[in-house]
Protein backbone atom coordinates (compact mmCIF):
# COMPACT_ATOMS: atom_id res chain seq x y z
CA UNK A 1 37.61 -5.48 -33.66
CA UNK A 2 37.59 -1.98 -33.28
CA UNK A 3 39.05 -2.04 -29.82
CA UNK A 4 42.06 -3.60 -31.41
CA UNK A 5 45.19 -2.00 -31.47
CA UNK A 6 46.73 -2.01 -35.48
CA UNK A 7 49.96 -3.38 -33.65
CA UNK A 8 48.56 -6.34 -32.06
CA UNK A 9 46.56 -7.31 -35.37
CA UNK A 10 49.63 -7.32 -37.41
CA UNK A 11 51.44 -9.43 -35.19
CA UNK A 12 47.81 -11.96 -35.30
CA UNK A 13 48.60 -11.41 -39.24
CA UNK A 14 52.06 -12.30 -39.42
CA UNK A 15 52.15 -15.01 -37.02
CA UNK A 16 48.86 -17.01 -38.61
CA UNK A 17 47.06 -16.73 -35.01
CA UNK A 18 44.40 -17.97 -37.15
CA UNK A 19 44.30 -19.15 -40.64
CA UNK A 20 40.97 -20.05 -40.66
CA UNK A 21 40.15 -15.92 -40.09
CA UNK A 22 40.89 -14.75 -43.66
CA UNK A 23 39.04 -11.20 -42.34
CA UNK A 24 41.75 -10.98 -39.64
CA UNK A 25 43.78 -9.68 -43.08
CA UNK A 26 41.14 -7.51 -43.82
CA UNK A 27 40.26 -5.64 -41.05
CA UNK A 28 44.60 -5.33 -40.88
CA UNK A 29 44.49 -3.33 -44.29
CA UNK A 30 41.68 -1.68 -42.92
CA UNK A 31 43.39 -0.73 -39.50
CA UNK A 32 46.17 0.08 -41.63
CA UNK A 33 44.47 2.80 -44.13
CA UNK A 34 43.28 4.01 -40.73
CA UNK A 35 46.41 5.04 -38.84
CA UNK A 36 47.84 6.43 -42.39
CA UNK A 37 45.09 8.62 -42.97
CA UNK A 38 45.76 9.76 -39.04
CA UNK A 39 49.10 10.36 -40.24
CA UNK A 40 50.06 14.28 -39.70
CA UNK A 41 52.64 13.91 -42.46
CA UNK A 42 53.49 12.14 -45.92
CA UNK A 43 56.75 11.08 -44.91
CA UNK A 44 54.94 8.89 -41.96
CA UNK A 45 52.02 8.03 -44.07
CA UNK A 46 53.86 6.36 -46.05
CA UNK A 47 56.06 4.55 -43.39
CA UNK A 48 52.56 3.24 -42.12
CA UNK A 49 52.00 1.67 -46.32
CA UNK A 50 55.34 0.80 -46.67
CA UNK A 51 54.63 -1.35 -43.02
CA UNK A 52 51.90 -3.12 -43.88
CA UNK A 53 53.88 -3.73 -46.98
CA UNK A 54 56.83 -5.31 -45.30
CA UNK A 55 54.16 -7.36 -42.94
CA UNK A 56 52.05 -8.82 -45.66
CA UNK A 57 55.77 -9.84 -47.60
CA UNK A 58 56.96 -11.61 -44.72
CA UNK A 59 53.89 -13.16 -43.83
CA UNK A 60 53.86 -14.36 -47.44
CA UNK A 61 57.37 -15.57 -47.75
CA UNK A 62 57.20 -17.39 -44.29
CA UNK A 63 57.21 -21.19 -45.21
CA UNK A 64 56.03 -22.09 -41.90
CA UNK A 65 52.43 -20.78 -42.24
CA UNK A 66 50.03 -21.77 -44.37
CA UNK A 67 50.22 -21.45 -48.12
CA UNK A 68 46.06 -20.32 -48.03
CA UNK A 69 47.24 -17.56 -45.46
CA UNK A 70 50.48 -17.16 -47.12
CA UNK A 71 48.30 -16.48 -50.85
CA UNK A 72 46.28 -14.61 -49.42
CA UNK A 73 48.47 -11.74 -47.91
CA UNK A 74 49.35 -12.11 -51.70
CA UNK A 75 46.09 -11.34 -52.86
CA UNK A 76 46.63 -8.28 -49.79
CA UNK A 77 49.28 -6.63 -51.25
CA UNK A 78 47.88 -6.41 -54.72
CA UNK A 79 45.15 -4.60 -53.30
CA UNK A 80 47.37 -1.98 -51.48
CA UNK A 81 49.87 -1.73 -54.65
CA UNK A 82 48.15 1.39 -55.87
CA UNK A 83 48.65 3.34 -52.61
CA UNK A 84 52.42 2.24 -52.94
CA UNK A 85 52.30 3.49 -56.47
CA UNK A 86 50.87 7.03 -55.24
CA UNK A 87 53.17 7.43 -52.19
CA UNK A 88 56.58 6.04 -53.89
CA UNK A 89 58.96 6.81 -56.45
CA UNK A 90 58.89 5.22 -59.54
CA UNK A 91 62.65 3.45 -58.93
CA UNK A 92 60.97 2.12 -55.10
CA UNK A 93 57.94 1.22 -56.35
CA UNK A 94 59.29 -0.85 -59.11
CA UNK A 95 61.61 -2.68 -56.95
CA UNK A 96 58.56 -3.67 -54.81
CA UNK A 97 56.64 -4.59 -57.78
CA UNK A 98 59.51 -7.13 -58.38
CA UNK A 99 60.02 -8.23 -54.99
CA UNK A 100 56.23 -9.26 -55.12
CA UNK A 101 56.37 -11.33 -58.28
CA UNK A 102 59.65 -12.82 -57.41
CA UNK A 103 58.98 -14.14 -53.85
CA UNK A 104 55.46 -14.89 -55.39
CA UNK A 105 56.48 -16.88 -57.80
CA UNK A 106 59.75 -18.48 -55.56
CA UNK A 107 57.60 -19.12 -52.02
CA UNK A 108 53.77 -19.38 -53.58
CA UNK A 109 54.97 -20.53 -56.68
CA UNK A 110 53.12 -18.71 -59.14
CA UNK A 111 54.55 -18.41 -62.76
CA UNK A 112 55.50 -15.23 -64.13
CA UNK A 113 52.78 -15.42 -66.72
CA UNK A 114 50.25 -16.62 -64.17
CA UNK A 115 47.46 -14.06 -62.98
CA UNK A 116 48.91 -13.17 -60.22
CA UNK A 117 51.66 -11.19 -61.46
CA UNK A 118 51.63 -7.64 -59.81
C-alpha cells in the first residue's frame, strides 16, 4: 500500500471500505506516523496526531459501521494516546482521554471499569 496516498486511506478507514481489512487501520497509523515525522514543524506534527485522532473517534462513534471496525479504531487510538500525551498539553490531552472513555463506553459500550478504559 505504499503507493497509497494517507488521504485516501483515511477516508477507506472512516468509511469501513472494508471491515473485513483490520490492517487497512494499521497501515493508516502507520501512514500517519509517516507524514508527522515529514512534518517540518511541531505545530503541524501535531495537527497530523491530532487528525488521525479525530478520524479514528469518528470512525468509532459512527453507529452505522461495524461495531468490530468501530472497536477496533478503539483499540487504534489507545495505541497512539502516548504520542497525544507527548505533543499536547496536559488540560487537551485530558479532555481527549475523556472523550475516549466516554464515547467508548456510550457508542461501544464499554464500562468505565472495563479494560478498555484509556
Amino acid at each position: 500500500m505504499s503507493n497509497v496516498s494517507f488521504s485516501t486511506v483515511e477516508l477507506a478507514v472512516r468509511s469501513g471500505d472494508n471491515v473485513e481489512n483490520i490492517d487497512l487501520i494499521s497501515c493508516y497509523i502507520q501512514l500517519g506516523l509517516e507524514q508527522a515525522k515529514s512534518m517540518k514543524t511541531l505545530q503541524k506534527t501535531k495537527g497530523t496526531y491530532l487528525r488521525m485522532y479525530h478520524t479514528l473517534l469518528e470512525t468509532m462513534c459512527d453507529s452505522c459501521l461495524s461495531v468490530k471496525w468501530r472497536a477496533c479504531t478503539l483499540e487504534y487510538i489507545k495505541q497512539i494516546m502516548p504520542i497525544l500525551l507527548e505533543v499536547c498539553q496536559k488540560q487537551e490531552f485530558q479532555q481527549i482521554r475523556t472523550e475516549v472513555n466516554t464515547f467508548g463506553a456510550y457508542f461501544l459500550h464499554t464500562h468505565a471499569t472495563h479494560k478498555s478504559q484509556v
